[in-house]
PDB file of N, CA and C in Angstrom:
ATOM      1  N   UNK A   1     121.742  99.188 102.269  1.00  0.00           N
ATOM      2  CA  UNK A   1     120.715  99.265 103.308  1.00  0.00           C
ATOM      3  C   UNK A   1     119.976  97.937 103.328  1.00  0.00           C
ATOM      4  N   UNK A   2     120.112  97.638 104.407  1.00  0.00           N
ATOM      5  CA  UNK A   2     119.151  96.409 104.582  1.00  0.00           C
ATOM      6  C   UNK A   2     117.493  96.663 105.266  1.00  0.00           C
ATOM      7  N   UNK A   3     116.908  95.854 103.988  1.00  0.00           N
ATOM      8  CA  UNK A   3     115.536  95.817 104.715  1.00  0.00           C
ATOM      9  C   UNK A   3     115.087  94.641 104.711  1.00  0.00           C
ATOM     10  N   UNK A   4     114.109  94.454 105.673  1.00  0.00           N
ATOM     11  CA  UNK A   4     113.556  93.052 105.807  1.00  0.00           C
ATOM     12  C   UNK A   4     112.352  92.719 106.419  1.00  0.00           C
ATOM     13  N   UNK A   5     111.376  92.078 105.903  1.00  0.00           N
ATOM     14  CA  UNK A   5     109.842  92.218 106.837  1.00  0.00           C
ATOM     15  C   UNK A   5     110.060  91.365 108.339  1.00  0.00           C
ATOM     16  N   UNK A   6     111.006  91.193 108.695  1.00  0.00           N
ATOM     17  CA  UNK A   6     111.584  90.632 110.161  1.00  0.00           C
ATOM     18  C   UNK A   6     111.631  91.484 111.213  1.00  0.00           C
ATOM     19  N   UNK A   7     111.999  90.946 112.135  1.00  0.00           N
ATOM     20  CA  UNK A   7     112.071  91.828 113.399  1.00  0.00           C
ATOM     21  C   UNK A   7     113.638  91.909 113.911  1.00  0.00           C
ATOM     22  N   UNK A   8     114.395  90.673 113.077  1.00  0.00           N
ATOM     23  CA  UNK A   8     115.657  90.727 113.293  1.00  0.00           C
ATOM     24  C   UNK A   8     116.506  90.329 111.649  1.00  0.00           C
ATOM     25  N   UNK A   9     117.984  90.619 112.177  1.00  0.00           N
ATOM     26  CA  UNK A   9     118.491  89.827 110.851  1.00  0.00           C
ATOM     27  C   UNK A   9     119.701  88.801 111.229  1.00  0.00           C
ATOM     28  N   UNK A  10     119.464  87.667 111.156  1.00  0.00           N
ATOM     29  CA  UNK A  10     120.608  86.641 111.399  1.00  0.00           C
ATOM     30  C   UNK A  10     122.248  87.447 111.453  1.00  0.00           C
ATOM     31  N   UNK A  11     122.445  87.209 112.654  1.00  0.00           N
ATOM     32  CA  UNK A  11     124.227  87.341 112.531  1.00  0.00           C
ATOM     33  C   UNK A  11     124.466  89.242 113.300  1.00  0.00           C
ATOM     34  N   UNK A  12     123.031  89.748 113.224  1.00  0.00           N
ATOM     35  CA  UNK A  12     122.963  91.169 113.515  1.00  0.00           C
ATOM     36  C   UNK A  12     122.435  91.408 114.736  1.00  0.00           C
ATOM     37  N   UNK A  13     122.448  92.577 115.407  1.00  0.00           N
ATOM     38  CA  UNK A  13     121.627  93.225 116.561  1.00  0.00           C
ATOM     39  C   UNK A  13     121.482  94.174 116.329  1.00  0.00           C
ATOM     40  N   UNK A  14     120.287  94.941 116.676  1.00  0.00           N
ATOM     41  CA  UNK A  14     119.829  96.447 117.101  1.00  0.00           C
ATOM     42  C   UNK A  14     120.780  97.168 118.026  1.00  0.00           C
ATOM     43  N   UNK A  15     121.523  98.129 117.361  1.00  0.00           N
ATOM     44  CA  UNK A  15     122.161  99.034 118.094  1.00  0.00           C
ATOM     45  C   UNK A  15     121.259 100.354 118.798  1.00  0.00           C
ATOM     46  N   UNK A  16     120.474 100.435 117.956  1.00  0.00           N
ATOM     47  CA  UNK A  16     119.907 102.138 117.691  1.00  0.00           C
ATOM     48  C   UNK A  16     118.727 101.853 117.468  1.00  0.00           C
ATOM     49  N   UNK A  17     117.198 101.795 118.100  1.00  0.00           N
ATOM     50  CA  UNK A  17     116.329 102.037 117.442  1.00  0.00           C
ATOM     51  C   UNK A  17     115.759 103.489 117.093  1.00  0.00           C
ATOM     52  N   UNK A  18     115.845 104.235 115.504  1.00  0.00           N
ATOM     53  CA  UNK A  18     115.567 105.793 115.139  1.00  0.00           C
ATOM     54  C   UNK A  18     114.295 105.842 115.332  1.00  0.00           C
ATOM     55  N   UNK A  19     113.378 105.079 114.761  1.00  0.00           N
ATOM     56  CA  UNK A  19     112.080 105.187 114.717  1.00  0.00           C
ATOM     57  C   UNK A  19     111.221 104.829 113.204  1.00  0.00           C
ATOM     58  N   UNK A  20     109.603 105.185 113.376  1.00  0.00           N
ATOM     59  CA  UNK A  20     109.135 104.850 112.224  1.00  0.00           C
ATOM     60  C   UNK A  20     109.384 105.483 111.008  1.00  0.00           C
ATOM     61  N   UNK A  21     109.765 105.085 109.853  1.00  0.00           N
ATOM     62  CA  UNK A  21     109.846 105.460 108.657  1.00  0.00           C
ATOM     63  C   UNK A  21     109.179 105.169 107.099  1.00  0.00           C
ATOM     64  N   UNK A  22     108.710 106.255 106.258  1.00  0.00           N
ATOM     65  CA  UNK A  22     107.637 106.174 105.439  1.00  0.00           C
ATOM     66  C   UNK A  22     108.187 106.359 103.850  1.00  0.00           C
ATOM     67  N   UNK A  23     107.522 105.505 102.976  1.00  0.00           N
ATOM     68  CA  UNK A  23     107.526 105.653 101.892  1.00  0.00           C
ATOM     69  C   UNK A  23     106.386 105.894 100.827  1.00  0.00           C
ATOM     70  N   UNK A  24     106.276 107.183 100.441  1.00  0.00           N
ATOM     71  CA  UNK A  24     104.649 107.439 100.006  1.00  0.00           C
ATOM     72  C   UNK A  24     104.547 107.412  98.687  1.00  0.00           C
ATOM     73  N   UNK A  25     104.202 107.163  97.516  1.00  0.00           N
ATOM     74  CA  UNK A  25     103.269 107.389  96.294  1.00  0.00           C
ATOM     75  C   UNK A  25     101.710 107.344  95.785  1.00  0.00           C
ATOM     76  N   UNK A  26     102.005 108.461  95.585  1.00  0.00           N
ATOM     77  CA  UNK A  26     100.341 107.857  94.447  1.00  0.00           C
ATOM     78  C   UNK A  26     100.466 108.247  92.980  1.00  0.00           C
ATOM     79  N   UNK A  27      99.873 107.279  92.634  1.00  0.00           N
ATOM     80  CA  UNK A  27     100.270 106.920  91.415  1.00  0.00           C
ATOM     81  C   UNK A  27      98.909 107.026  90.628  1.00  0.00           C
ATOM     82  N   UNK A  28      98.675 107.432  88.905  1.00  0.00           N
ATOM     83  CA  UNK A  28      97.334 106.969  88.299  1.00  0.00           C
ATOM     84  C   UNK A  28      97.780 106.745  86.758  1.00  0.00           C
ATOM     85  N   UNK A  29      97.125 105.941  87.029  1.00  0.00           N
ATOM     86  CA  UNK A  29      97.440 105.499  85.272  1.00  0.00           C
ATOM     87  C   UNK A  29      96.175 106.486  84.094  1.00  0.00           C
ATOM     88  N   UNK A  30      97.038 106.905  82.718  1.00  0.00           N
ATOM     89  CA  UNK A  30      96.634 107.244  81.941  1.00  0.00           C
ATOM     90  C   UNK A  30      95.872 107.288  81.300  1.00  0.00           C
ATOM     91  N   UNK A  31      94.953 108.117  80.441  1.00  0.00           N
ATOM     92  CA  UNK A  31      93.828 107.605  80.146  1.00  0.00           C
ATOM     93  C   UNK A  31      93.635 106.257  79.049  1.00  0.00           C
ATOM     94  N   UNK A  32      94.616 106.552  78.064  1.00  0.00           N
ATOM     95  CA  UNK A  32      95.280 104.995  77.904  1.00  0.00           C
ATOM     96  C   UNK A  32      94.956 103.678  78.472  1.00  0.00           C
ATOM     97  N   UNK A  33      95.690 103.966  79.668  1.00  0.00           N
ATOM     98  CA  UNK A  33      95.849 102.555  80.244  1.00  0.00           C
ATOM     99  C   UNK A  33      94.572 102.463  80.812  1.00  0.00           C
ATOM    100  N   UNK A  34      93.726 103.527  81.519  1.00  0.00           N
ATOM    101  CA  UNK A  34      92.250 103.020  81.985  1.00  0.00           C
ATOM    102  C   UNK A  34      91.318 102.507  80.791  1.00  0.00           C
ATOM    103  N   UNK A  35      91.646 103.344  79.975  1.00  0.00           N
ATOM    104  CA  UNK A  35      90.559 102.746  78.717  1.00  0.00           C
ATOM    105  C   UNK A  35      91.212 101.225  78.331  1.00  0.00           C
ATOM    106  N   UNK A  36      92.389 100.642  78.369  1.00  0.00           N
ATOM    107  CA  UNK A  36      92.816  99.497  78.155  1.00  0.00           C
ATOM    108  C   UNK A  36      92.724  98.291  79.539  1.00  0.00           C
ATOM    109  N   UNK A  37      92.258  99.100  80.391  1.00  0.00           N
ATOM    110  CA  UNK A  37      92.118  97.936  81.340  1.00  0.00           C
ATOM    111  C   UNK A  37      90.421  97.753  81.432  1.00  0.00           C
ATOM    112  N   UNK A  38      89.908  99.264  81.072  1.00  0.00           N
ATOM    113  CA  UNK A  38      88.789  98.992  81.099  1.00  0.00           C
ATOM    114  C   UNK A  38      87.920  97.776  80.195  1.00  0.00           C
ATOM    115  N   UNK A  39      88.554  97.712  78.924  1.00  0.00           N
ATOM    116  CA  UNK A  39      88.346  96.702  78.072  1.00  0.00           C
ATOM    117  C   UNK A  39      88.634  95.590  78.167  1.00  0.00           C
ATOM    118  N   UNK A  40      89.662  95.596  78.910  1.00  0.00           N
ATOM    119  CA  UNK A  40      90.238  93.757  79.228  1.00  0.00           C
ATOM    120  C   UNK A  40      89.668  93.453  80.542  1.00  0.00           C
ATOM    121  N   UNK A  41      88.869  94.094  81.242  1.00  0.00           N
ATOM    122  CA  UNK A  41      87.923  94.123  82.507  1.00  0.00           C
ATOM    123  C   UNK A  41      86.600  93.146  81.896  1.00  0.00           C
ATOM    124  N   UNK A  42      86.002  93.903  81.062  1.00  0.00           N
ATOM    125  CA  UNK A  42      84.998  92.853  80.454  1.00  0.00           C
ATOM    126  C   UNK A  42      85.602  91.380  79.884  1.00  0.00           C
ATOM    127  N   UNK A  43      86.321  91.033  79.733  1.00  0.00           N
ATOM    128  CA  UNK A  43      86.404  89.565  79.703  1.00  0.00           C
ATOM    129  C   UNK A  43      87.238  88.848  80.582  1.00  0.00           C
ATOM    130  N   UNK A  44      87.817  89.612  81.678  1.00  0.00           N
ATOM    131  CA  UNK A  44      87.939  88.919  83.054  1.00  0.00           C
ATOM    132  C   UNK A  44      89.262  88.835  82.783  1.00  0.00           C
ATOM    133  N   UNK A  45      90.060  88.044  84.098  1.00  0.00           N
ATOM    134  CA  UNK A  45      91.620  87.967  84.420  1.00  0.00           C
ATOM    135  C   UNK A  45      92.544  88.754  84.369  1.00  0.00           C
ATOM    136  N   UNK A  46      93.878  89.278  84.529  1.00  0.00           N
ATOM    137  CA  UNK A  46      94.857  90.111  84.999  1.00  0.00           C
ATOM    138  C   UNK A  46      94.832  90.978  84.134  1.00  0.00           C
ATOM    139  N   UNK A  47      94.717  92.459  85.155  1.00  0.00           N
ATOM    140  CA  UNK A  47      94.944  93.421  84.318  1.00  0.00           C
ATOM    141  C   UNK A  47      96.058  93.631  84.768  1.00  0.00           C
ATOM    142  N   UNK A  48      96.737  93.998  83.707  1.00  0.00           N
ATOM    143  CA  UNK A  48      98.237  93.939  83.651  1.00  0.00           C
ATOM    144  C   UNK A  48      98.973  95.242  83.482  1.00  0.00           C
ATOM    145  N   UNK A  49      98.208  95.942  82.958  1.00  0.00           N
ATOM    146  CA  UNK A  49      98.204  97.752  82.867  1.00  0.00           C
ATOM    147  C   UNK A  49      98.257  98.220  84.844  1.00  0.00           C
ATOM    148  N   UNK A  50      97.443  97.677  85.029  1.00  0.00           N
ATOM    149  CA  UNK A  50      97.248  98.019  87.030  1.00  0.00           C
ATOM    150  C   UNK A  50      98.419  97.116  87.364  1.00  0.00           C
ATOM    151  N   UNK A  51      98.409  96.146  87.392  1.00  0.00           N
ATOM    152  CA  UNK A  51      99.558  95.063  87.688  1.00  0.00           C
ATOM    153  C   UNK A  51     100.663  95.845  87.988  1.00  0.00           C
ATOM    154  N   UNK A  52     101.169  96.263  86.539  1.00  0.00           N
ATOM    155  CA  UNK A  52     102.906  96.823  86.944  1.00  0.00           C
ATOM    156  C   UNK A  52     102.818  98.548  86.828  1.00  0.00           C
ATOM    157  N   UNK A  53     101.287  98.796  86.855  1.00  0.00           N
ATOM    158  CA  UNK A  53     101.276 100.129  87.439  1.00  0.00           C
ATOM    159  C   UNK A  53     101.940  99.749  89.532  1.00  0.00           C
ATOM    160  N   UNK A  54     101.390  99.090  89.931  1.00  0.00           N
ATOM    161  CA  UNK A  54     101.362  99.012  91.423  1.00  0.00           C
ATOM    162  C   UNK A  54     102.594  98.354  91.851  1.00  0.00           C
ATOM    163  N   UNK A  55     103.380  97.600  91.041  1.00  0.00           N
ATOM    164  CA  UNK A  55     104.606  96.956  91.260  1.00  0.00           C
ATOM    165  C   UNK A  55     105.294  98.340  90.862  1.00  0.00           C
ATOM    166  N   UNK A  56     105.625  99.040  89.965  1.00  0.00           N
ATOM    167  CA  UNK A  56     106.238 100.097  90.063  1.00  0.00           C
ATOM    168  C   UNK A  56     106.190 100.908  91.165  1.00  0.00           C
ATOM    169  N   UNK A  57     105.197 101.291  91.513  1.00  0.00           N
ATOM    170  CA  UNK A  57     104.812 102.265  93.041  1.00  0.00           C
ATOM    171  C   UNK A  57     105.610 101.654  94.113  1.00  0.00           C
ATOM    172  N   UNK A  58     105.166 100.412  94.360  1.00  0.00           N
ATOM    173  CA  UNK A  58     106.185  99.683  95.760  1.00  0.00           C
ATOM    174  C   UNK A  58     107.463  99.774  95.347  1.00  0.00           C
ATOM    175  N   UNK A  59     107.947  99.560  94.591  1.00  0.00           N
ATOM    176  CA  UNK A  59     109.275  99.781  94.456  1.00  0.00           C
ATOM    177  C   UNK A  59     109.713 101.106  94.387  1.00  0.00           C
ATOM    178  N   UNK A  60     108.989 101.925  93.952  1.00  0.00           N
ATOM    179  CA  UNK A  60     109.297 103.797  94.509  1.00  0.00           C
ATOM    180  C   UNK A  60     109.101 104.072  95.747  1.00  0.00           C
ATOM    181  N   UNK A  61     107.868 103.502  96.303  1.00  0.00           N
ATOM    182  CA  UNK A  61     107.854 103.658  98.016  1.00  0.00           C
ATOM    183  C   UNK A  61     108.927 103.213  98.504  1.00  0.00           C
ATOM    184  N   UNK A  62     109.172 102.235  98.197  1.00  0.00           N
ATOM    185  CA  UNK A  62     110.657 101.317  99.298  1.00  0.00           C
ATOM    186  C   UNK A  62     111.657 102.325  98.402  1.00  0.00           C
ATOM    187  N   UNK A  63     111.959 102.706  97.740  1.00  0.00           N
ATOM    188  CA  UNK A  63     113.353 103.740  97.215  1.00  0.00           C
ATOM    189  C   UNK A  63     112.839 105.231  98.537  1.00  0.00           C
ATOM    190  N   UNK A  64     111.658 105.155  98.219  1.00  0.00           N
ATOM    191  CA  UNK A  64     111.420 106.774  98.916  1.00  0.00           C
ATOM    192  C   UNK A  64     111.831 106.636 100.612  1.00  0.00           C
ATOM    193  N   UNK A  65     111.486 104.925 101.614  1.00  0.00           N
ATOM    194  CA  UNK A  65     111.882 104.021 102.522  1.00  0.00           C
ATOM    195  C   UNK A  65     112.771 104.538 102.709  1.00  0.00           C
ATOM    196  N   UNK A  66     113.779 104.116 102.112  1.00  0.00           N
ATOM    197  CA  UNK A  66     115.232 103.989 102.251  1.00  0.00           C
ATOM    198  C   UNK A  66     115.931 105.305 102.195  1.00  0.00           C
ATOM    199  N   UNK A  67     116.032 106.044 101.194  1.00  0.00           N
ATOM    200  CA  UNK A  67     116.243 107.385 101.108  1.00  0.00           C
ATOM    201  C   UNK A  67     115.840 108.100 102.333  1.00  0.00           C
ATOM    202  N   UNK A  68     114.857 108.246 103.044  1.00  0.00           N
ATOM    203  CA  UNK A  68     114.334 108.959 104.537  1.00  0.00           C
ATOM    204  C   UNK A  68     115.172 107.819 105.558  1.00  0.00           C
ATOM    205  N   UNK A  69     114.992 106.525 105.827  1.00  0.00           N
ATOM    206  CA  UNK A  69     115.643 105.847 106.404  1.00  0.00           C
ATOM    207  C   UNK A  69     117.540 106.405 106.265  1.00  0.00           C
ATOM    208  N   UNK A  70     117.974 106.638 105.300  1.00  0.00           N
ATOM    209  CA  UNK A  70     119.312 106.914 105.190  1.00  0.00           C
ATOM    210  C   UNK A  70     119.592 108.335 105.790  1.00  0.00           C
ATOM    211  N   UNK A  71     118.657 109.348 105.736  1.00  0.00           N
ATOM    212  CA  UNK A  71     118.628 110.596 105.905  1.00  0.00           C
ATOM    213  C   UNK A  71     118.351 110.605 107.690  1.00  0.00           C
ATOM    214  N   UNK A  72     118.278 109.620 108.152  1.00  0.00           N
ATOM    215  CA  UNK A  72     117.897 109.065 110.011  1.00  0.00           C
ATOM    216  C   UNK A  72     119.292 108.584 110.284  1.00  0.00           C
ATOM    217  N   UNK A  73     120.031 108.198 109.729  1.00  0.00           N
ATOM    218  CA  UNK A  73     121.112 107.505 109.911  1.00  0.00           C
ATOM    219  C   UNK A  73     121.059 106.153 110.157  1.00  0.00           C
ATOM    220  N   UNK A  74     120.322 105.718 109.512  1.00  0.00           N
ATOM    221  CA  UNK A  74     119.838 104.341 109.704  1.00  0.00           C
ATOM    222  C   UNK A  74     120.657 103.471 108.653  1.00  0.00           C
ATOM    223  N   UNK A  75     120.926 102.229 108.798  1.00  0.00           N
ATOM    224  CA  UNK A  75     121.536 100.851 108.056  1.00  0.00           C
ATOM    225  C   UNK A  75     120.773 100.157 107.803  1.00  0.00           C
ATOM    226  N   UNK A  76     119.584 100.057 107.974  1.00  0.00           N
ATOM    227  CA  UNK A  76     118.094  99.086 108.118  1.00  0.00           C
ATOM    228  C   UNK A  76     117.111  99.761 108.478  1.00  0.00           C
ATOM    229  N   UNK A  77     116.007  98.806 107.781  1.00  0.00           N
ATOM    230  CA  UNK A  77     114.747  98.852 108.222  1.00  0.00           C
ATOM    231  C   UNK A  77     113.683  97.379 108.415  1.00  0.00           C
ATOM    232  N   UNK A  78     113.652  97.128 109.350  1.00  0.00           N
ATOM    233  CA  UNK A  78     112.858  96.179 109.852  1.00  0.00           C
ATOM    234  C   UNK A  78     111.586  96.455 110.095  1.00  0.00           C
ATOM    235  N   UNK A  79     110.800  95.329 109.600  1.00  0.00           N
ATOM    236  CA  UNK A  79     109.457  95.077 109.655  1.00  0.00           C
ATOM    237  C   UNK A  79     108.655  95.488 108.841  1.00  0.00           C
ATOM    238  N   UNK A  80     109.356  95.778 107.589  1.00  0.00           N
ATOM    239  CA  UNK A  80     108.924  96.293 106.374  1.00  0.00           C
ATOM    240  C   UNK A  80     107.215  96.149 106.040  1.00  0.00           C
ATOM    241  N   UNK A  81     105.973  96.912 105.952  1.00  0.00           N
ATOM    242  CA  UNK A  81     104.960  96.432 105.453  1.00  0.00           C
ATOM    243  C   UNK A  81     104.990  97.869 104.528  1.00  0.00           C
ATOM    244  N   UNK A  82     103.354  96.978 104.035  1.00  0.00           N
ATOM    245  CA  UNK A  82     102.699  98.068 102.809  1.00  0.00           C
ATOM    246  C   UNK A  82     101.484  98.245 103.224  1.00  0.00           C
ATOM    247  N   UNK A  83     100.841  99.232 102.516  1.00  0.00           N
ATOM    248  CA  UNK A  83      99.460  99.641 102.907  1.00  0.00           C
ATOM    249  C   UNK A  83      99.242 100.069 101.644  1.00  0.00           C
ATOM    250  N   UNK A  84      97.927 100.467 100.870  1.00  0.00           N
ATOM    251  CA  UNK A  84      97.197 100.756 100.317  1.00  0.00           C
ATOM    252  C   UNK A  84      95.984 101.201  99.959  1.00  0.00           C
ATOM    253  N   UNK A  85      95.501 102.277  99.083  1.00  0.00           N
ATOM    254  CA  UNK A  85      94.203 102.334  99.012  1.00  0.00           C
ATOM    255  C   UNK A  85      93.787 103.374  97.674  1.00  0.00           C
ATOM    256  N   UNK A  86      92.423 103.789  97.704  1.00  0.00           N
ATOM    257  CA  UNK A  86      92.243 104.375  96.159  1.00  0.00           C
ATOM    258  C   UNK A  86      92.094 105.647  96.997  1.00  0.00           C
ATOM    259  N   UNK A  87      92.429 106.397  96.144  1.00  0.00           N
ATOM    260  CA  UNK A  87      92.258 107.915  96.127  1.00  0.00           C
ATOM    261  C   UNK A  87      91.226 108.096  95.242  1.00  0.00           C
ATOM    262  N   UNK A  88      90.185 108.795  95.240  1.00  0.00           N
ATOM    263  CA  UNK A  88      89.123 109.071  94.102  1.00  0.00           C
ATOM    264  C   UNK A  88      88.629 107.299  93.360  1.00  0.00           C
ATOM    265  N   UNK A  89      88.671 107.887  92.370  1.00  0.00           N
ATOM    266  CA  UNK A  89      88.697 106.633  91.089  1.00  0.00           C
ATOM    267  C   UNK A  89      89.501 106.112  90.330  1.00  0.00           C
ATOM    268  N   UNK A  90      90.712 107.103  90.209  1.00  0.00           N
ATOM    269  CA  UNK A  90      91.842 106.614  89.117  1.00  0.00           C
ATOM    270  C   UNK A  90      93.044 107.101  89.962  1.00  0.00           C
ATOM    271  N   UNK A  91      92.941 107.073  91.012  1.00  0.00           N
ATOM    272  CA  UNK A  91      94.566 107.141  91.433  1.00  0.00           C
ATOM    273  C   UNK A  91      94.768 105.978  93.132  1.00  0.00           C
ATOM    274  N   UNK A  92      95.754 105.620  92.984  1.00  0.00           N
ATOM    275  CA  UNK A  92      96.286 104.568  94.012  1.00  0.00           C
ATOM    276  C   UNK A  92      97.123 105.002  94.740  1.00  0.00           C
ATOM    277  N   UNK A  93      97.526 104.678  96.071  1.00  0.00           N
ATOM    278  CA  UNK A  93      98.534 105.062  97.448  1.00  0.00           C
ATOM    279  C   UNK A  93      98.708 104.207  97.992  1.00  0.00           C
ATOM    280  N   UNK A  94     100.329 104.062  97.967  1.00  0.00           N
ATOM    281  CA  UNK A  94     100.883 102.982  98.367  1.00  0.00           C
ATOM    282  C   UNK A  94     101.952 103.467  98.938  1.00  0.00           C
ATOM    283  N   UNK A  95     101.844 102.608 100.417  1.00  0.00           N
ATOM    284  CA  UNK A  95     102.537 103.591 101.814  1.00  0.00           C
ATOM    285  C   UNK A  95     103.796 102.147 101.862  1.00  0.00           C
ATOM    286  N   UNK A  96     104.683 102.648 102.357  1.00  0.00           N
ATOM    287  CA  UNK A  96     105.945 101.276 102.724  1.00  0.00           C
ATOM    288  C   UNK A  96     106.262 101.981 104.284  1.00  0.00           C
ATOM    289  N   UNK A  97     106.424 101.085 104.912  1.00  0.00           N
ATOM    290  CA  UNK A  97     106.480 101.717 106.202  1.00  0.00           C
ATOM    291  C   UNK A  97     107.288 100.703 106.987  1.00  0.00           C
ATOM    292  N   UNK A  98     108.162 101.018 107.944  1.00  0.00           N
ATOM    293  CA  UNK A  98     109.078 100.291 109.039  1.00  0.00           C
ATOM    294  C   UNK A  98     109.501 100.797 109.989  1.00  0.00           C
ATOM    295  N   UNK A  99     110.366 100.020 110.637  1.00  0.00           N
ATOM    296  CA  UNK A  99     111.244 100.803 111.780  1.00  0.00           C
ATOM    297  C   UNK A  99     112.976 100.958 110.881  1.00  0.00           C
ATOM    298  N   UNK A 100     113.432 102.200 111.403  1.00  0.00           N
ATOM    299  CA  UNK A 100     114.193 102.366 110.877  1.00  0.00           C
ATOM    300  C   UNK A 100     115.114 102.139 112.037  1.00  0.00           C
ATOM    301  N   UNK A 101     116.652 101.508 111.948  1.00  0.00           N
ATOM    302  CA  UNK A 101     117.379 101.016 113.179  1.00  0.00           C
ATOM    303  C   UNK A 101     118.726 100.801 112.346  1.00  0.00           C
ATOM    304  N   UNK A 102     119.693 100.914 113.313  1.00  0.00           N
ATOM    305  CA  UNK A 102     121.226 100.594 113.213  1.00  0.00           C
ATOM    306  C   UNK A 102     121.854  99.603 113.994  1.00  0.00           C
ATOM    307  N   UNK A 103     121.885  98.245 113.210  1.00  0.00           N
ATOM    308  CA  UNK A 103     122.667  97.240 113.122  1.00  0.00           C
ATOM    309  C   UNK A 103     123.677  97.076 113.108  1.00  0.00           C
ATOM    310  N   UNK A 104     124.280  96.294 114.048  1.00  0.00           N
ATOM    311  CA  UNK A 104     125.629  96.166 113.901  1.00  0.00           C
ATOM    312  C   UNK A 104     126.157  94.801 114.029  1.00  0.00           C
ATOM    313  N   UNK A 105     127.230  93.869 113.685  1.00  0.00           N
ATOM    314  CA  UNK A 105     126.817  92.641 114.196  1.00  0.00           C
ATOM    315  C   UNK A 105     126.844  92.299 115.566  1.00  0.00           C
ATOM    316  N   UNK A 106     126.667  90.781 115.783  1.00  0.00           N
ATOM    317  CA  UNK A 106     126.218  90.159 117.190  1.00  0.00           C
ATOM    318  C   UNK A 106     127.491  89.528 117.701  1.00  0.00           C
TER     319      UNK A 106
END
């Protein structure tokens, strides 16, 4: 499956546009990891506990993407973005969202 934050892909055309397609998680880190970011919060720079908490999530959203995109009959998804935001205090949502479409070449 091809995805791409483009509107096109070199060498390809839009056969089919299916429509919009979503990739959802929310995610919260442990009490663990809040009490460990909370501590490395007081002396400033990357928390790294949140870091590859949120790099994990996008990469489950874009799996969750693709999986619904495949289930459309789709070969692609163009125009790939993300969105985000907090839920409460300790949990995060992270949306992947595109057009889902069938490519074929040009």
């Amino acid at each position: 499956m091809i995805v791409a934050t483009t509107e096109t892909v070199a060498g390809q055309r839009v056969r089919q546009t299916l429509g919009q397609v979503f990739g959802v998680v929310v995610r919260s880190r442990g009490l663990g990891g809040n009490i460990a970011a909370g501590l490395r919060s007081l002396v400033g720079g990357e928390i790294t506990e949140y870091t590859q908490m949120l790099e994990e999530a996008r990469k489950h959203a874009i799996d969750r993407l693709v999986d619904n995109a495949a289930l459309m009959g789709a070969n692609a998804v163009l125009t790939l973005r993300f969105d985000s935001s907090e839920i409460g205090q300790t949990m995060s949502e992270i949306v992947a969202y595109g057009t889902a479409v069938v490519l074929e070449p040009a």
